[in-house]
Protein backbone atom coordinates (compact mmCIF):
# COMPACT_ATOMS: atom_id res chain seq x y z
CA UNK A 1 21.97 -21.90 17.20
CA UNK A 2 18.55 -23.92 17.60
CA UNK A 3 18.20 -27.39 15.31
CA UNK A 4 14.98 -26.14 14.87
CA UNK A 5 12.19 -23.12 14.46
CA UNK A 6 8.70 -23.31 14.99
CA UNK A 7 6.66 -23.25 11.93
CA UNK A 8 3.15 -22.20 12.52
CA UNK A 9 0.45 -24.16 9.92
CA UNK A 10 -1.06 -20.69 8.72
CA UNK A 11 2.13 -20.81 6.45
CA UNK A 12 0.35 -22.78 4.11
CA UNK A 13 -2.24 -19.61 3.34
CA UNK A 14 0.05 -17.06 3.97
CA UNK A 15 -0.73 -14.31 1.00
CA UNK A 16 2.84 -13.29 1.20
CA UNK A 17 4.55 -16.90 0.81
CA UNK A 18 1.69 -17.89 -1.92
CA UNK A 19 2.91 -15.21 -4.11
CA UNK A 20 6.14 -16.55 -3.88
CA UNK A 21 7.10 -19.12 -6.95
CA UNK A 22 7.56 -22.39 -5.79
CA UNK A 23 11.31 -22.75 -5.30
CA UNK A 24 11.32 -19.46 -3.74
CA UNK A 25 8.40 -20.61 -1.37
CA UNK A 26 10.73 -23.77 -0.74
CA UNK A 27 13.79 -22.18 -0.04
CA UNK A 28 11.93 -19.27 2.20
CA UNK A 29 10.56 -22.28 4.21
CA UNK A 30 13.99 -23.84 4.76
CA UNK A 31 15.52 -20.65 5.66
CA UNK A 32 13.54 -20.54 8.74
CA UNK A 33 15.78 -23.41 11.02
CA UNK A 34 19.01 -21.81 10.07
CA UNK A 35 18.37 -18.27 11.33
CA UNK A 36 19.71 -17.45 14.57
CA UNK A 37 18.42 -16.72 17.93
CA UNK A 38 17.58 -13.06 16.35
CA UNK A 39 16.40 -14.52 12.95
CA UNK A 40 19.58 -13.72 11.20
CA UNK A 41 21.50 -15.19 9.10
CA UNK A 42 24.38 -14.96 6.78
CA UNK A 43 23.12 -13.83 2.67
CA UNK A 44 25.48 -14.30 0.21
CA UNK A 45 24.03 -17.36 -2.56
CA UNK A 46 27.24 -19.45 -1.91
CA UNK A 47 26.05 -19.78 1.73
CA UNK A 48 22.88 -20.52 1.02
CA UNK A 49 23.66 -22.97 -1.33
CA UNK A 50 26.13 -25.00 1.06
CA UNK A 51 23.81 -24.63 4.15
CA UNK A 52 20.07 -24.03 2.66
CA UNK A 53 19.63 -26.05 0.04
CA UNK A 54 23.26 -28.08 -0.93
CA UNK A 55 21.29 -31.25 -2.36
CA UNK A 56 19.24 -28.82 -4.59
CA UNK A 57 20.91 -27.85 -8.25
CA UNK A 58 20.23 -24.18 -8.15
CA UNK A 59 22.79 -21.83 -9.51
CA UNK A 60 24.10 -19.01 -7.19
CA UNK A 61 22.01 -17.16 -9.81
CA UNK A 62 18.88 -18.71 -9.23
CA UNK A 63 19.49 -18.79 -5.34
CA UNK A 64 19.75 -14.74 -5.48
CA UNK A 65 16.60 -14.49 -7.76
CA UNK A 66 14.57 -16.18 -5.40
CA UNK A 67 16.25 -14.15 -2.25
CA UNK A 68 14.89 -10.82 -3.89
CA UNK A 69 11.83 -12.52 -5.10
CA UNK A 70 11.24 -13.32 -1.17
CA UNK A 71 12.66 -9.84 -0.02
CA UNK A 72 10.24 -7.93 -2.53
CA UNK A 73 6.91 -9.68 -1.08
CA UNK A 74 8.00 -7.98 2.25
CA UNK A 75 9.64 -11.08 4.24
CA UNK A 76 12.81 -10.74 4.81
CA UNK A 77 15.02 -7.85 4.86
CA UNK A 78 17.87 -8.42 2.42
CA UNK A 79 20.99 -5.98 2.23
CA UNK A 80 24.72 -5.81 1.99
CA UNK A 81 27.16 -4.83 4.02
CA UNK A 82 31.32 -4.35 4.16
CA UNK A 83 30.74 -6.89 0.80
CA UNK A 84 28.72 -9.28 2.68
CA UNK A 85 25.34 -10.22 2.21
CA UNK A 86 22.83 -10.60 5.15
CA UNK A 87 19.13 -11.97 5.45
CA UNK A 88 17.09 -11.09 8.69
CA UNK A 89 13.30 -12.03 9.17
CA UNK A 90 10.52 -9.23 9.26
CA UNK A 91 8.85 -9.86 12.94
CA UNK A 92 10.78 -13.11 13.61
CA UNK A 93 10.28 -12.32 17.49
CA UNK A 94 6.89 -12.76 17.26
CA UNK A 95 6.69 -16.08 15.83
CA UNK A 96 9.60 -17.63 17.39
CA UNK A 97 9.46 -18.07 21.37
CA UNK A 98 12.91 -18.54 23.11
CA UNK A 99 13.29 -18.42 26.93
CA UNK A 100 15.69 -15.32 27.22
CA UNK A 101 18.16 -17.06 29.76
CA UNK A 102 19.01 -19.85 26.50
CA UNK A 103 18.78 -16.91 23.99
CA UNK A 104 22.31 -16.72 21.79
CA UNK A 105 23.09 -12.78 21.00
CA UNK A 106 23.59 -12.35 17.02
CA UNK A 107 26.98 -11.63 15.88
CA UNK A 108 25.49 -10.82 12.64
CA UNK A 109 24.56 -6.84 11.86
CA UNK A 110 20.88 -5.47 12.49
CA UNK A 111 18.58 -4.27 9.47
CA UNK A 112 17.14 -1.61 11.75
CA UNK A 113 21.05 -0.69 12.71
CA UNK A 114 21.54 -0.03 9.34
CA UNK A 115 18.28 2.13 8.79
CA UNK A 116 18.87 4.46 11.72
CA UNK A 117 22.39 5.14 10.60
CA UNK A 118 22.22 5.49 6.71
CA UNK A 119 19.68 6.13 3.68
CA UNK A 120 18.85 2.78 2.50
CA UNK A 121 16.02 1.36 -0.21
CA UNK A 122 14.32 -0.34 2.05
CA UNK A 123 11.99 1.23 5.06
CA UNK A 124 11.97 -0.02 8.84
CA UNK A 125 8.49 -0.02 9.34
CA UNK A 126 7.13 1.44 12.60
CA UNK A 127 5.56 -0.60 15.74
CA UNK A 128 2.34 0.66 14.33
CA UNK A 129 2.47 -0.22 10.94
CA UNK A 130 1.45 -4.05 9.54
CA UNK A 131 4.43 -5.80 8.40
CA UNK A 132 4.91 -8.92 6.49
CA UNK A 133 5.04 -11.71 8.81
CA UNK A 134 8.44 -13.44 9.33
CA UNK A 135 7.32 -16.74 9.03
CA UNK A 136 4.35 -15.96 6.77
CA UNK A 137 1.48 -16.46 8.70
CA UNK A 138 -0.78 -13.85 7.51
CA UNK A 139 -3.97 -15.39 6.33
CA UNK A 140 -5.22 -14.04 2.91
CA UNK A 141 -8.46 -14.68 4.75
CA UNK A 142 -8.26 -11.99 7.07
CA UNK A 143 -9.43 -8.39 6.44
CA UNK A 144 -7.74 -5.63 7.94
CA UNK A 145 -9.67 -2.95 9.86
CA UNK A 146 -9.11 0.46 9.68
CA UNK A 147 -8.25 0.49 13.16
CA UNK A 148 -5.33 -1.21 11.94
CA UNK A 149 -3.34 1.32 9.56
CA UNK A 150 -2.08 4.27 11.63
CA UNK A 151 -2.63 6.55 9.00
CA UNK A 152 0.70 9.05 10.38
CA UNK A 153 2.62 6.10 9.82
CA UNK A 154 1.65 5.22 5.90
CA UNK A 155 1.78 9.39 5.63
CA UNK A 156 5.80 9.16 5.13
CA UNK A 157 4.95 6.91 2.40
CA UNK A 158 3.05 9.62 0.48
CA UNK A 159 6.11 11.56 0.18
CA UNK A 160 7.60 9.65 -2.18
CA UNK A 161 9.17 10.91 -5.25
CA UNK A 162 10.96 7.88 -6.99
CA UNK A 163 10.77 5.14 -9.10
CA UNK A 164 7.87 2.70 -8.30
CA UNK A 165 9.96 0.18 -9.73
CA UNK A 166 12.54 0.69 -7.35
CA UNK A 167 10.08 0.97 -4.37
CA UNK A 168 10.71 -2.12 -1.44
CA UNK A 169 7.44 -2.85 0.27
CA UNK A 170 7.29 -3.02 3.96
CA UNK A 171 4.48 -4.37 4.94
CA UNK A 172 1.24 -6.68 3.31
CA UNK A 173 -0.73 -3.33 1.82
CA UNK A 174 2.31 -2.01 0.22
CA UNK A 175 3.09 -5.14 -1.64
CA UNK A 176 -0.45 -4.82 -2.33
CA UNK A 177 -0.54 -1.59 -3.57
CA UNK A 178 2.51 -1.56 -5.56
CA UNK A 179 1.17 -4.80 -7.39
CA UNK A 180 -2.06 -2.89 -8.01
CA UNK A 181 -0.14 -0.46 -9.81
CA UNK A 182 1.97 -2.94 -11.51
CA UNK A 183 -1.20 -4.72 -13.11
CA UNK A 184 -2.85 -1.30 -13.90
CA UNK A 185 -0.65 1.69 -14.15
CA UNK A 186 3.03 0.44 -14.76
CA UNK A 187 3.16 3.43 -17.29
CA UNK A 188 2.69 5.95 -15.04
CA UNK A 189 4.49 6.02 -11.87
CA UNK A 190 2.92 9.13 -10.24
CA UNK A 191 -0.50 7.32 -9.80
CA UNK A 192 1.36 4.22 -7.29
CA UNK A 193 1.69 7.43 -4.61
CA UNK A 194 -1.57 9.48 -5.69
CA UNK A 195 -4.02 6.29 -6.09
CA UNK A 196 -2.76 3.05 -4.82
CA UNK A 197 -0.47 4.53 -1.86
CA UNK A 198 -3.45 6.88 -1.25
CA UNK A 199 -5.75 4.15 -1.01
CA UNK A 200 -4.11 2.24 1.59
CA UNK A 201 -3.50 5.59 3.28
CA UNK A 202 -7.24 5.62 4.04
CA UNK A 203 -7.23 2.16 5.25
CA UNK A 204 -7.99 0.04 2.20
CA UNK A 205 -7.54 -3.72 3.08
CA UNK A 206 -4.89 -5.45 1.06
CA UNK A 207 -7.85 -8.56 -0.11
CA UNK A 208 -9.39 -5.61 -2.12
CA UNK A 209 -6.91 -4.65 -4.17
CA UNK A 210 -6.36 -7.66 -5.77
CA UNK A 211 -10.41 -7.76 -5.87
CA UNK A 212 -10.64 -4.68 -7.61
CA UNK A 213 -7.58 -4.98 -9.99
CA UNK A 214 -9.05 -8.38 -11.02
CA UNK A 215 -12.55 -7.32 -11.80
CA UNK A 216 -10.66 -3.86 -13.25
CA UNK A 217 -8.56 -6.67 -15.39
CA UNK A 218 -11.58 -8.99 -16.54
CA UNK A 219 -13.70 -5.45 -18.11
CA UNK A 220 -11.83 -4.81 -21.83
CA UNK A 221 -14.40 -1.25 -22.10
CA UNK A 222 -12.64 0.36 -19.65
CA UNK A 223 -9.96 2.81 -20.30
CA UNK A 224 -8.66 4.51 -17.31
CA UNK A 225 -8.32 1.64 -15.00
CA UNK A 226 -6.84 4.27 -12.11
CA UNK A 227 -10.04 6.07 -12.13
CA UNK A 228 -12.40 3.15 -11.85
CA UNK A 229 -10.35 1.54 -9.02
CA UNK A 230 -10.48 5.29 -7.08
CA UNK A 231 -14.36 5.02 -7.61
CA UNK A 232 -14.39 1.39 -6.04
CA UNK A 233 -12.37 2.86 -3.12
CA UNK A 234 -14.51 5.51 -2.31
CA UNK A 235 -17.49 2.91 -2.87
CA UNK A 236 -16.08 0.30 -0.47
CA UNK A 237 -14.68 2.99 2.24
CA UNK A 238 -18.53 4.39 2.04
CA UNK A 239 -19.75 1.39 2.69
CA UNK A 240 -17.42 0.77 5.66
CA UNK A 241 -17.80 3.84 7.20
């Protein structure tokens, strides 16, 4: 394994890692030089406590807070397996650069492995679709075009049936959406698939949800907060079209 990982200076306004609370920001960051070649590593609190951060007093609680906390803004995938815990990094190829004649195979088990083989809570997302970055160097700056969202791939999403609550974002606009939801709707599940899903279906960029569910937020006449955030879709998408 590497003694170290590149770490590219858009971290710093990553929208992903920003959301993060600080010791989970931290602990994300320090993550990054113990992965291997494949950006895998080992999950279970105890080893990240002993190799991540041994000089920090976090409980084994704490440590797994802040692992789901990091998993649920979309950058890391985060399962167990055979009673083992295992962390790998969403896109970590694409930030990382190793020559492949000094690359070191993972003996650790694949995330996507897992997907193609059983149901799990958490979605492999698709060449196509935009992912969380592995090292978090998506700029809340940047807008995404419509060009962007393959609208067959964010289709699947509109199937779903369950929980919001229990729903694990994939990629930037479904963290996005499902904190949309969370700020305006949390009482009513069906609207995350009918109006925030639905939005970002039709290529709303992730920036304007937070837009609109702050302005939404900062008007106390309003009373159906899903219908006046479809009506600034449909405004903004008119506009872009």
């Amino acid at each position: 394994m590497a003694k170290a990982r590149m770490l590219h200076k858009k971290i710093s306004v990553s929208v992903q890692v920003n959301r993060l609370t600080l010791p989970a920001r931290l602990m994300f960051t320090w993550m990054i030089p113990h992965a291997d070649d494949e950006g895998k590593m080992k999950g279970d609190p105890e080893f990240i406590k002993a190799t991540v951060v041994p000089m920090v007093k976090w409980s084994f609680k704490k440590i797994r807070e802040y692992l789901d906390e990091i998993k649920n803004k979309g950058l890391i995938y985060y399962w167990q397996e055979n009673n083992e815990w295992f962390i790998e990094f969403i896109k970590w190829d694409e930030h990382q650069t190793i020559r492949k004649d000094r690359l070191i195979p993972s003996n650790l088990p694949s995330y996507s492995k897992k997907n193609d083989n059983q149901a799990v809570d958490i979605c492999q997302p698709t060449d196509n679709q935009e992912t969380a970055q592995a090292n978090g160097i998506e700029s809340n700056s940047k807008e995404f075009n419509k060009s962007e969202f393959n609208k067959n791939d964010i289709a699947d999403k509109h199937s779903y049936k369950g929980n919001p609550r229990t729903f694990e974002p994939s990629s930037e606009g479904e963290v996005a959406a499902l904190e949309a939801w969370g700020k305006l709707e949390p009482t009513n599940p069906l609207a995350f698939k009918i109006t925030y899903l639905n939005a970002l279906g039709k290529g709303l960029p992730p920036n304007m949800f937070y837009q609109f569910v702050s302005e939404i937020r900062q008007d106390s006449t309003i009373r159906n907060p899903g219908a006046v955030f479809n009506e600034k879709v449909a405004s903004y998408l008119k506009t872009k079209s």
